[in-house]
PDB file of N, CA and C in Angstrom:
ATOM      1  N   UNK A   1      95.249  69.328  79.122  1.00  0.00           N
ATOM      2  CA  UNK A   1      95.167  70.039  80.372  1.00  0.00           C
ATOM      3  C   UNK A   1      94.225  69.298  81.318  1.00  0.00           C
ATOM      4  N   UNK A   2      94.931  69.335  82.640  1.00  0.00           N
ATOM      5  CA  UNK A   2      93.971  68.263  83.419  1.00  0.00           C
ATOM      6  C   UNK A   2      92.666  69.614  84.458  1.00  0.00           C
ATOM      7  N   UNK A   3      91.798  68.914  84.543  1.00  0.00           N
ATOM      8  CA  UNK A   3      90.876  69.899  85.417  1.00  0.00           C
ATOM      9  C   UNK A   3      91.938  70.427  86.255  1.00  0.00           C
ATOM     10  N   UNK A   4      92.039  69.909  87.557  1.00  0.00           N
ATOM     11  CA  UNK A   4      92.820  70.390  88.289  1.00  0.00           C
ATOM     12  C   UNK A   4      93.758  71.511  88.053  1.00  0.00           C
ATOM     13  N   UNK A   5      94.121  71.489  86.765  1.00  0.00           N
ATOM     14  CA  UNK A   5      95.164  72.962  85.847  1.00  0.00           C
ATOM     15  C   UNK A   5      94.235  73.967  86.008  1.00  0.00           C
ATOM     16  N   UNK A   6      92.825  74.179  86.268  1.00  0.00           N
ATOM     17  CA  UNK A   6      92.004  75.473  85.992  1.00  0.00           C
ATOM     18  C   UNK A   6      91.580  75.523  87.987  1.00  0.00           C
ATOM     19  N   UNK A   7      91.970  75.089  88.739  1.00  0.00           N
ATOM     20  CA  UNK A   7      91.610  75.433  90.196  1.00  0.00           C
ATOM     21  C   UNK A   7      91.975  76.950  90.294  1.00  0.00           C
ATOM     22  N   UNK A   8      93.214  77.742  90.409  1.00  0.00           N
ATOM     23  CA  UNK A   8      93.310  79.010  90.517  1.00  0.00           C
ATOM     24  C   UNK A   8      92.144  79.904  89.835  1.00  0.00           C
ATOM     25  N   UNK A   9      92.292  79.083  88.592  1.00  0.00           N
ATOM     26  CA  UNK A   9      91.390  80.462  88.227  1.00  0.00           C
ATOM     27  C   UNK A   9      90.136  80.253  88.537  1.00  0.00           C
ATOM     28  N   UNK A  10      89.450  78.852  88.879  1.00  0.00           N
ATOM     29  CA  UNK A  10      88.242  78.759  88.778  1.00  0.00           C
ATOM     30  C   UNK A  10      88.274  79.398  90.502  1.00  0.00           C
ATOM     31  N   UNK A  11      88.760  79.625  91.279  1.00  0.00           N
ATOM     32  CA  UNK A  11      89.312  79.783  92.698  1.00  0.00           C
ATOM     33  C   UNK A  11      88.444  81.624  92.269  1.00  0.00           C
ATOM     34  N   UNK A  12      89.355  82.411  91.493  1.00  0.00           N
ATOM     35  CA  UNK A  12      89.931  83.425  91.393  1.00  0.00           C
ATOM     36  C   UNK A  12      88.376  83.959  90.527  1.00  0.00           C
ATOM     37  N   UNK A  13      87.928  83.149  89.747  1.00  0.00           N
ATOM     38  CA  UNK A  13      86.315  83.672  89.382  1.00  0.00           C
ATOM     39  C   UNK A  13      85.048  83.765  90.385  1.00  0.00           C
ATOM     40  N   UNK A  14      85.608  82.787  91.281  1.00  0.00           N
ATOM     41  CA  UNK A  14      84.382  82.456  92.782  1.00  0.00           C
ATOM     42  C   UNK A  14      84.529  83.670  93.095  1.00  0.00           C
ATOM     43  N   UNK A  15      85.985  84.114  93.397  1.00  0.00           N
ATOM     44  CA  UNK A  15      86.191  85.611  93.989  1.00  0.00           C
ATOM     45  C   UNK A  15      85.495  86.351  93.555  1.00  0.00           C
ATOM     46  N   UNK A  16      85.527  86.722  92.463  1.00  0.00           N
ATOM     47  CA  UNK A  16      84.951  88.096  92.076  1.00  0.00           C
ATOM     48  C   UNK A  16      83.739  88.196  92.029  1.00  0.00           C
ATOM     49  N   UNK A  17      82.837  86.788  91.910  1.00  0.00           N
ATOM     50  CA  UNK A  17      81.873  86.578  92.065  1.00  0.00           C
ATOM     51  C   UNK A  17      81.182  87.223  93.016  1.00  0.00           C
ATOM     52  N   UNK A  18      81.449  86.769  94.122  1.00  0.00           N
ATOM     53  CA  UNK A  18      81.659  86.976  95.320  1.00  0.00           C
ATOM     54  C   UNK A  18      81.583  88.620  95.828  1.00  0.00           C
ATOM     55  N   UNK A  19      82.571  89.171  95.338  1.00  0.00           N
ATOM     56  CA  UNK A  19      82.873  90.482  95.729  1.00  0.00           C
ATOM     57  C   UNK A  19      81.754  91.448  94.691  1.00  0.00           C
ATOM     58  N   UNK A  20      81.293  90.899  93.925  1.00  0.00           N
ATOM     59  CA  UNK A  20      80.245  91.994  93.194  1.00  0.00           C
ATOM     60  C   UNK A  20      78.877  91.625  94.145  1.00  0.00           C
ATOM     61  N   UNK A  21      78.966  90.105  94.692  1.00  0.00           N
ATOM     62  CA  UNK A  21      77.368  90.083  95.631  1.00  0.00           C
ATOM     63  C   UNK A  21      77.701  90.713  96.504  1.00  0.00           C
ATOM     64  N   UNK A  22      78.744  90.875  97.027  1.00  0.00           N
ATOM     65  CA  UNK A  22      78.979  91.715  98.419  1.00  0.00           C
ATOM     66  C   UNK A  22      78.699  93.513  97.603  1.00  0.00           C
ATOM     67  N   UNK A  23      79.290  93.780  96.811  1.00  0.00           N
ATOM     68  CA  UNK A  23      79.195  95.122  95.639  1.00  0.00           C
ATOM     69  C   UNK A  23      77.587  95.075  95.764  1.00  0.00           C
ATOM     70  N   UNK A  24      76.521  94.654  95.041  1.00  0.00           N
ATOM     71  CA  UNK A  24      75.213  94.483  95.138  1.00  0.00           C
ATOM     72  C   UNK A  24      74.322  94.612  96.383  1.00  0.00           C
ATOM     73  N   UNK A  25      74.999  93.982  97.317  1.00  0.00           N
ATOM     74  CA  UNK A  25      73.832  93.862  98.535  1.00  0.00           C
ATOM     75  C   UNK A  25      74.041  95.183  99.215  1.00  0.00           C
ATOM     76  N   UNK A  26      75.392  95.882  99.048  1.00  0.00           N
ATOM     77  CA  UNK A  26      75.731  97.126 100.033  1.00  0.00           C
ATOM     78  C   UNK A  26      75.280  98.232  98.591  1.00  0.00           C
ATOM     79  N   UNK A  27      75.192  97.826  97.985  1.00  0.00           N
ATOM     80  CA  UNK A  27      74.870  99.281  96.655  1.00  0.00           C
ATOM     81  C   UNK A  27      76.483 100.058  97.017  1.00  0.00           C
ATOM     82  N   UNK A  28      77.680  99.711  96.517  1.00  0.00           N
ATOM     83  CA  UNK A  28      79.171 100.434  96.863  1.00  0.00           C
ATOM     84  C   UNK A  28      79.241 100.562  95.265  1.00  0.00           C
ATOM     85  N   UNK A  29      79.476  99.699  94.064  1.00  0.00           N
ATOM     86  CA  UNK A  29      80.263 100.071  92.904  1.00  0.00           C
ATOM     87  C   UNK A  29      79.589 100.047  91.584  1.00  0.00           C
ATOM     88  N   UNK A  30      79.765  98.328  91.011  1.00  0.00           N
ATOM     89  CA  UNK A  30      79.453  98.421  89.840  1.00  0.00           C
ATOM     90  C   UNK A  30      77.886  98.453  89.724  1.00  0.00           C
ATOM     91  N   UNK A  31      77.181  98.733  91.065  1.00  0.00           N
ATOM     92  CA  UNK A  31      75.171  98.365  90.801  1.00  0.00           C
ATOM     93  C   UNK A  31      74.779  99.853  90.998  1.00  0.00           C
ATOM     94  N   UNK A  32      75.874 100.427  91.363  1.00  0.00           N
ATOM     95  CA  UNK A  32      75.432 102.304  91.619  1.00  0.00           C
ATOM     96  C   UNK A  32      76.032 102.697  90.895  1.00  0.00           C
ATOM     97  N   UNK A  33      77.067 102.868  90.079  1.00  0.00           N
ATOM     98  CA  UNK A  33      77.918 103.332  89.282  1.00  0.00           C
ATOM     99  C   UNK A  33      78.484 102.438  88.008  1.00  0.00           C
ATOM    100  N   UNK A  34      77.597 101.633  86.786  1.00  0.00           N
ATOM    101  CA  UNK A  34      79.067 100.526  86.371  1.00  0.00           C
ATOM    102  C   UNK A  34      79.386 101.412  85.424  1.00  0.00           C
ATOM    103  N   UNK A  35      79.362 102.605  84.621  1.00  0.00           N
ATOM    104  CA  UNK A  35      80.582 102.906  83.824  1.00  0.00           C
ATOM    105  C   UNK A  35      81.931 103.345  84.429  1.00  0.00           C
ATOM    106  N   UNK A  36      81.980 103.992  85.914  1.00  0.00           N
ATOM    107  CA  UNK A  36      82.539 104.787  86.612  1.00  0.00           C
ATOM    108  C   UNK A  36      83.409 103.088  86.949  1.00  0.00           C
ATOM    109  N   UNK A  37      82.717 102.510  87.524  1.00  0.00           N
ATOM    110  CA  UNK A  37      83.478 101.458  88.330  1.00  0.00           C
ATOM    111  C   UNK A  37      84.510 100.427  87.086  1.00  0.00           C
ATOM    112  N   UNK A  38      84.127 100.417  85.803  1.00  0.00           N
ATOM    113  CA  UNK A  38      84.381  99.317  84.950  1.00  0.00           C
ATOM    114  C   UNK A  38      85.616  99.804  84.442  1.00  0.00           C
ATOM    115  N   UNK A  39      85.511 101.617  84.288  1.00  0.00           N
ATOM    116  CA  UNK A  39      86.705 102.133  84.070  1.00  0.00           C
ATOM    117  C   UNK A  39      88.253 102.345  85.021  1.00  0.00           C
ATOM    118  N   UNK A  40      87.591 102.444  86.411  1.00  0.00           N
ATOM    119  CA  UNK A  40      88.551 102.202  87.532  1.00  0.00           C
ATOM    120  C   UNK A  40      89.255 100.788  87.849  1.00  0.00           C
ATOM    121  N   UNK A  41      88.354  99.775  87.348  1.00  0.00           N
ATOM    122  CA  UNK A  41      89.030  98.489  87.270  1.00  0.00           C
ATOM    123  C   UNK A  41      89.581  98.192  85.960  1.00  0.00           C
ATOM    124  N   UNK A  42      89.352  98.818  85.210  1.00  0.00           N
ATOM    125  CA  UNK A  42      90.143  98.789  83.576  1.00  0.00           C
ATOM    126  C   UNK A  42      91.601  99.725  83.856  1.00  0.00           C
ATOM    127  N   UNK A  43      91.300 100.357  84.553  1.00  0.00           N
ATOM    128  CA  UNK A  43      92.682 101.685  84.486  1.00  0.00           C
ATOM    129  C   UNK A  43      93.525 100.722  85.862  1.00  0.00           C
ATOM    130  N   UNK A  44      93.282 100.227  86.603  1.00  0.00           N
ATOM    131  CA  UNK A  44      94.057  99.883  87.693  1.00  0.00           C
ATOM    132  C   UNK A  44      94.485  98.197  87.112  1.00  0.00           C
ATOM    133  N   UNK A  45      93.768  97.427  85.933  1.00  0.00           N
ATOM    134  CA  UNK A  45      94.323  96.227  85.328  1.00  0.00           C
ATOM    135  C   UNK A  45      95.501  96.886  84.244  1.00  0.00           C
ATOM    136  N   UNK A  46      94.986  97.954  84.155  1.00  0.00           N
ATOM    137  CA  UNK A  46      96.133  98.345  82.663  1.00  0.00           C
ATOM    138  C   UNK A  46      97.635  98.747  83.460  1.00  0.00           C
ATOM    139  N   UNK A  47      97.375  99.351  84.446  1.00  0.00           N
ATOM    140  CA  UNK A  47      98.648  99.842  85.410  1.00  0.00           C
ATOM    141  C   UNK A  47      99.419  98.380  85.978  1.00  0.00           C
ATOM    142  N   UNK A  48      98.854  97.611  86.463  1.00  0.00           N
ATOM    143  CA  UNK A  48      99.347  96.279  87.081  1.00  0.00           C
ATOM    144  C   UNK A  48      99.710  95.580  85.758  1.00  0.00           C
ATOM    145  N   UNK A  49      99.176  95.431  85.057  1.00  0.00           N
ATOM    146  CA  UNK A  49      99.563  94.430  83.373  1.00  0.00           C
ATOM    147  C   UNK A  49     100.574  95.335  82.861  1.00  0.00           C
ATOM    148  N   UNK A  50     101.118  96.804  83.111  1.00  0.00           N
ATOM    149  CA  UNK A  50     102.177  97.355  82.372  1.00  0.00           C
ATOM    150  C   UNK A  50     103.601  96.804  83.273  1.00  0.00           C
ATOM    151  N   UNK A  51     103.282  97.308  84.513  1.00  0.00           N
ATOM    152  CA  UNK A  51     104.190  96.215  85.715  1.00  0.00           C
ATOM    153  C   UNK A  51     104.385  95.291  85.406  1.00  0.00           C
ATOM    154  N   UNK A  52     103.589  94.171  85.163  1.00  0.00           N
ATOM    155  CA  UNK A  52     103.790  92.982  85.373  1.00  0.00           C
ATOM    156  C   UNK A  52     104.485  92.623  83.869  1.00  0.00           C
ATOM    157  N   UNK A  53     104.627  93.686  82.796  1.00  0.00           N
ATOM    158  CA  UNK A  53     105.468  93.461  82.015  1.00  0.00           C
ATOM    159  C   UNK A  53     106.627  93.859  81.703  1.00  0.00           C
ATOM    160  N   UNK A  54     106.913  94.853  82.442  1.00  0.00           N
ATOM    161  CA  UNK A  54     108.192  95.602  82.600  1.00  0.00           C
ATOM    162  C   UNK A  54     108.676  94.408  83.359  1.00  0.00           C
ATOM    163  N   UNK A  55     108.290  94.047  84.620  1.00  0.00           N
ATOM    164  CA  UNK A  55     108.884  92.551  85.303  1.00  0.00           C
ATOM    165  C   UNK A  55     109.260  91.806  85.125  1.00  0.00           C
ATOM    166  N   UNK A  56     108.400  91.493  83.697  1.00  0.00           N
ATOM    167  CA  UNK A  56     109.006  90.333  82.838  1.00  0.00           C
ATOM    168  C   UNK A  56     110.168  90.614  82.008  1.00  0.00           C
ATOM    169  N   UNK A  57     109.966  91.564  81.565  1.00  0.00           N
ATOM    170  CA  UNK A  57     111.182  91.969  80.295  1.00  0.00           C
ATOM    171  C   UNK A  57     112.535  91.936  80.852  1.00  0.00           C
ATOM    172  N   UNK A  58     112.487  92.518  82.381  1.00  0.00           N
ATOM    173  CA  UNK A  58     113.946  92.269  83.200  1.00  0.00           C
ATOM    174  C   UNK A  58     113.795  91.213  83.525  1.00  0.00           C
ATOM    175  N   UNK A  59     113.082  90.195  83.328  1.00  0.00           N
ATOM    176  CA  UNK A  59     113.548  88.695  84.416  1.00  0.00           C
ATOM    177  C   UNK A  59     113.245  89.028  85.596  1.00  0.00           C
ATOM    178  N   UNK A  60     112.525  89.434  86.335  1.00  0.00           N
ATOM    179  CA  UNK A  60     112.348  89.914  87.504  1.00  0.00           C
ATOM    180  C   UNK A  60     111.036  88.723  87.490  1.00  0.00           C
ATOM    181  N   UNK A  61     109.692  88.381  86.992  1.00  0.00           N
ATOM    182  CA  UNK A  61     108.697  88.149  87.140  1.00  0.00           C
ATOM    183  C   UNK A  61     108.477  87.168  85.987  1.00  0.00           C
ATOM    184  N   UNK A  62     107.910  85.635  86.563  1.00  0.00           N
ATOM    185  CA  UNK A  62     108.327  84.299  85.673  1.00  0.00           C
ATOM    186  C   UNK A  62     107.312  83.677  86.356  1.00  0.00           C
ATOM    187  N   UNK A  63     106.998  82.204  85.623  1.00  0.00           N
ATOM    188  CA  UNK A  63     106.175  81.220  86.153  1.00  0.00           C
ATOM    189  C   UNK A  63     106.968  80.576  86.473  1.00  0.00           C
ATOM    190  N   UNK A  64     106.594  80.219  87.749  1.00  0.00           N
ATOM    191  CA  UNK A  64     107.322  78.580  88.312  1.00  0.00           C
ATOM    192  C   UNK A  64     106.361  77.810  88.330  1.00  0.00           C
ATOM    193  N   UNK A  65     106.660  76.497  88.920  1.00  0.00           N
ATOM    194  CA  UNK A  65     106.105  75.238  88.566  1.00  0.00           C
ATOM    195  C   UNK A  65     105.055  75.353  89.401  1.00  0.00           C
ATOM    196  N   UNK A  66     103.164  74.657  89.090  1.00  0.00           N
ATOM    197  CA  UNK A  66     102.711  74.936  90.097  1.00  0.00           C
ATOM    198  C   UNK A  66     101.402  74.238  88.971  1.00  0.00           C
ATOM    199  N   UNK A  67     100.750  73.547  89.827  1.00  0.00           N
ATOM    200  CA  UNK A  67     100.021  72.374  88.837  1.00  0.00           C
ATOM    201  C   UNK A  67      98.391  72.460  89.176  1.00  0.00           C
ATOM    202  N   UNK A  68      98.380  74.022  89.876  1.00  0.00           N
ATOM    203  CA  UNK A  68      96.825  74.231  90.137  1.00  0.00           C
ATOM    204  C   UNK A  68      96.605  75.677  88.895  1.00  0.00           C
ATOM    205  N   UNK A  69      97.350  75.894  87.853  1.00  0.00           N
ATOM    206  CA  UNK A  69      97.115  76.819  86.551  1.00  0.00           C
ATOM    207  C   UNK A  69      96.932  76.395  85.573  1.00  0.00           C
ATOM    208  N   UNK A  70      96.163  76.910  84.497  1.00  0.00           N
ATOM    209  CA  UNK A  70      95.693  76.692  83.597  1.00  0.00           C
ATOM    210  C   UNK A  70      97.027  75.838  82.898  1.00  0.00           C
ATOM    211  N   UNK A  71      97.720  76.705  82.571  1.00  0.00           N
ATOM    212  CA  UNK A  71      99.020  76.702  81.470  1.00  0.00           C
ATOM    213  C   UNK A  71      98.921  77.227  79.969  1.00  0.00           C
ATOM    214  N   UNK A  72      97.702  78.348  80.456  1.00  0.00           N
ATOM    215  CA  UNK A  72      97.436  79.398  79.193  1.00  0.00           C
ATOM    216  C   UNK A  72      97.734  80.521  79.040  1.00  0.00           C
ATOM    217  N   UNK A  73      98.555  81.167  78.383  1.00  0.00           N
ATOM    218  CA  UNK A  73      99.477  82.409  78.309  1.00  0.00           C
ATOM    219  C   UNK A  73      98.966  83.298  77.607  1.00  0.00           C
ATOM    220  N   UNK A  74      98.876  84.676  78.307  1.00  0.00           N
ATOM    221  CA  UNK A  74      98.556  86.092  77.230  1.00  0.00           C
ATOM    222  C   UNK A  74      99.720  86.536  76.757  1.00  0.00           C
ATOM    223  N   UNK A  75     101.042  86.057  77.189  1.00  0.00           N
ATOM    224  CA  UNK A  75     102.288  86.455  76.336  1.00  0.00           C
ATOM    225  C   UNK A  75     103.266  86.123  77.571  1.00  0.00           C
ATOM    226  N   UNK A  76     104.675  85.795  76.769  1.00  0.00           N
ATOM    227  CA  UNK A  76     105.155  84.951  77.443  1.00  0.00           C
ATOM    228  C   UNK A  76     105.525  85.292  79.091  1.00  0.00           C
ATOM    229  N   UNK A  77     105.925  84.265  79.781  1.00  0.00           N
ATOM    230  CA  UNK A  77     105.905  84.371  81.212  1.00  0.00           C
ATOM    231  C   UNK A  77     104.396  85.271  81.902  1.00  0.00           C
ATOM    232  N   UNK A  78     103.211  85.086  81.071  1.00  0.00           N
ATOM    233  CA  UNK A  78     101.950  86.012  81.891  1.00  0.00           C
ATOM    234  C   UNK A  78     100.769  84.889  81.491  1.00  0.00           C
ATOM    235  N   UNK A  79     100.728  84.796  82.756  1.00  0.00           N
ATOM    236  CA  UNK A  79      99.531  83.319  83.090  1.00  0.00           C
ATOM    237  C   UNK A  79      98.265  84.104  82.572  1.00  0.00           C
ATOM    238  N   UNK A  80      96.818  83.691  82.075  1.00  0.00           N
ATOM    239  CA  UNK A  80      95.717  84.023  82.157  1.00  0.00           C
ATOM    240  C   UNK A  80      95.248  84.510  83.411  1.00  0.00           C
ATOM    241  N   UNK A  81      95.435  83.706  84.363  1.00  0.00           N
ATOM    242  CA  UNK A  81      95.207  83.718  85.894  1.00  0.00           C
ATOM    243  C   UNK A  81      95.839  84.985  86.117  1.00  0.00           C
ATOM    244  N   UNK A  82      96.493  85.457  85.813  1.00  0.00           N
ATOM    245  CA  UNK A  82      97.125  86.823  86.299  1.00  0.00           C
ATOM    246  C   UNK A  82      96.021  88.130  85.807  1.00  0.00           C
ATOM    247  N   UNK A  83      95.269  88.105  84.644  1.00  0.00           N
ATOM    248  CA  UNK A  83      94.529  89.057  84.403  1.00  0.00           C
ATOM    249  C   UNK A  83      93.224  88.639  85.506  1.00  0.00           C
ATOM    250  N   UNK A  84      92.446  87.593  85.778  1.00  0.00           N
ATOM    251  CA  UNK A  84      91.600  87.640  86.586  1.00  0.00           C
ATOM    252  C   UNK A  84      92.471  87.748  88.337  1.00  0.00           C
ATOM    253  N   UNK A  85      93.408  87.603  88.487  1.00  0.00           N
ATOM    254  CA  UNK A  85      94.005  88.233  89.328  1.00  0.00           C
ATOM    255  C   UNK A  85      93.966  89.676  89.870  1.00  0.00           C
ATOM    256  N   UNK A  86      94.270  90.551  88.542  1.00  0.00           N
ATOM    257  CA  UNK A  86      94.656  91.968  88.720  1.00  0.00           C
ATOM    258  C   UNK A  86      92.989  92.299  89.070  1.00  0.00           C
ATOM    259  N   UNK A  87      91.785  91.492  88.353  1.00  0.00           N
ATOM    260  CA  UNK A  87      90.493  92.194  87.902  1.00  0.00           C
ATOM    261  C   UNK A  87      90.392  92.290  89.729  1.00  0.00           C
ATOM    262  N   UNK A  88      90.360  90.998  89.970  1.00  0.00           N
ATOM    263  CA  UNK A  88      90.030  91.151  91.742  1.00  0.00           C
ATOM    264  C   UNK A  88      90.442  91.831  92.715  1.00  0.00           C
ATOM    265  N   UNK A  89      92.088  91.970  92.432  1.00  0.00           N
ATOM    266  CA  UNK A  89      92.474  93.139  92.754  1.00  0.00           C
ATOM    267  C   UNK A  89      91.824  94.148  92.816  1.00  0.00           C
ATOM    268  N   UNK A  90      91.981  94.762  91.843  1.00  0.00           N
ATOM    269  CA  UNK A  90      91.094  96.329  91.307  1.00  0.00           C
ATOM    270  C   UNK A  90      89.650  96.280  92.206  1.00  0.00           C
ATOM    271  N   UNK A  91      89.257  95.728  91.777  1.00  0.00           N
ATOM    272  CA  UNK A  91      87.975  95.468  91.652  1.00  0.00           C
ATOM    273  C   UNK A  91      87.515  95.181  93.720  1.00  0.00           C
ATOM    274  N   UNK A  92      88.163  94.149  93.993  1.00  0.00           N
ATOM    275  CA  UNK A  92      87.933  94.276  95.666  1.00  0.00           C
ATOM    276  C   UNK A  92      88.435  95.507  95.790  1.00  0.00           C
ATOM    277  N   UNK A  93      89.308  95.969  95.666  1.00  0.00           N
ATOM    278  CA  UNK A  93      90.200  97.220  96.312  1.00  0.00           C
ATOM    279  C   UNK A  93      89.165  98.501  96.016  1.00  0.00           C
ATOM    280  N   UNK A  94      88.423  98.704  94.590  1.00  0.00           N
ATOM    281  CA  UNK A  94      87.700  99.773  94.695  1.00  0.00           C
ATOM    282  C   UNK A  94      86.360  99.054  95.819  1.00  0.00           C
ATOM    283  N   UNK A  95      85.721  98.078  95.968  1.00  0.00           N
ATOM    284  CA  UNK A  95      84.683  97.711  97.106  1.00  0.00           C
ATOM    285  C   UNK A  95      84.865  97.890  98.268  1.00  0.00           C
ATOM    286  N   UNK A  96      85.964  97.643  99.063  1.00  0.00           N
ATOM    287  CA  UNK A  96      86.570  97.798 100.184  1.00  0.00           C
ATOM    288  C   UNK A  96      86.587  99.485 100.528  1.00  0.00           C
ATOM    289  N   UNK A  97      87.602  99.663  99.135  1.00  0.00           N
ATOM    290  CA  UNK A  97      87.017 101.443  99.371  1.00  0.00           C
ATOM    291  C   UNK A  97      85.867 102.349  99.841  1.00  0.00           C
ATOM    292  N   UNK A  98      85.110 101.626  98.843  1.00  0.00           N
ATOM    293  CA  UNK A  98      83.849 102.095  98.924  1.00  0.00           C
ATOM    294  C   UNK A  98      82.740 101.865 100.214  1.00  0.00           C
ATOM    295  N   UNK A  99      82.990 100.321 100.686  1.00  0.00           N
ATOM    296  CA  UNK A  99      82.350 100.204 101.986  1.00  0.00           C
ATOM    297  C   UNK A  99      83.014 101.412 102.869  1.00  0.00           C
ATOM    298  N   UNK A 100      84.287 100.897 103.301  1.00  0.00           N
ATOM    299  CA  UNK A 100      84.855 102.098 104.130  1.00  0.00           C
ATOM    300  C   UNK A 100      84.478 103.656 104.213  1.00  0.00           C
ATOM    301  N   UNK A 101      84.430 104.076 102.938  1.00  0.00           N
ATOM    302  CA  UNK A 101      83.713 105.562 102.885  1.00  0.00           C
ATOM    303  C   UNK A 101      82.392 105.462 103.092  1.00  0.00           C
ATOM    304  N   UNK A 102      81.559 104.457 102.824  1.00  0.00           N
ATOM    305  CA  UNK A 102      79.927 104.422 103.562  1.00  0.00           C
ATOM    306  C   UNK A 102      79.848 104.372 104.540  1.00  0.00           C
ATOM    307  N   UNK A 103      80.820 103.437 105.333  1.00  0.00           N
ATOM    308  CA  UNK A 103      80.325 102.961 106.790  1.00  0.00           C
ATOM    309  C   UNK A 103      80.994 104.158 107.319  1.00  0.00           C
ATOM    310  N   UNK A 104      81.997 104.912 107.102  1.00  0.00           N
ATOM    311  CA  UNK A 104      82.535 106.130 108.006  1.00  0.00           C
ATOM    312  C   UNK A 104      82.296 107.407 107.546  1.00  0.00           C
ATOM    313  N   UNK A 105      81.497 107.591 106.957  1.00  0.00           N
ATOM    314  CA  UNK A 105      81.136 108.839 106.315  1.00  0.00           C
ATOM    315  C   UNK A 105      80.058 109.852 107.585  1.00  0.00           C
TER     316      UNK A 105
END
């Protein structure tokens, strides 16, 4: 595997990085709440990873060619990159939330 194969995800870890200092400096999720928050991003990865396998099972949802991924699989047609995917997902989506209800509350 060449470096360059881990850019997405190493891309996709900056993120979240990222989004917990932004989480931290505003006090919104996992620094005021982390059992509450760890479970909302566990329940919203388990919902997207059941999707994203029903997707697969019809052929609906596949890897194509693309030379910035690992090429490490949690089962077939499901990139690694796809679980730190969903985490950021979740995970921005409950922060975003959460700013929004601070700043307009």
């Amino acid at each position: 595997m060449e470096l360059i194969g881990f850019g997405y995800l190493a891309a996709l870890i900056f993120s979240i990085v990222g989004t917990s200092l932004i989480d931290r400096r505003h006090g919104l999720a996992l620094f005021v709440s982390p059992v509450a928050t760890l479970v909302s991003v566990a329940v919203g990865v388990a919902v997207f990873l059941a999707w994203d396998l029903v997707g697969i099972e019809l052929g609906i949802f596949f890897i194509g060619p693309a030379e910035h991924v690992s090429g490490i699989l949690l089962a077939p047609e499901l990139p690694l990159e796809e679980l730190f995917f969903l985490i950021l997902l979740s995970y921005s989506t409950l922060v975003v939330y959460r700013l929004a209800e601070k700043r307009f509350k």
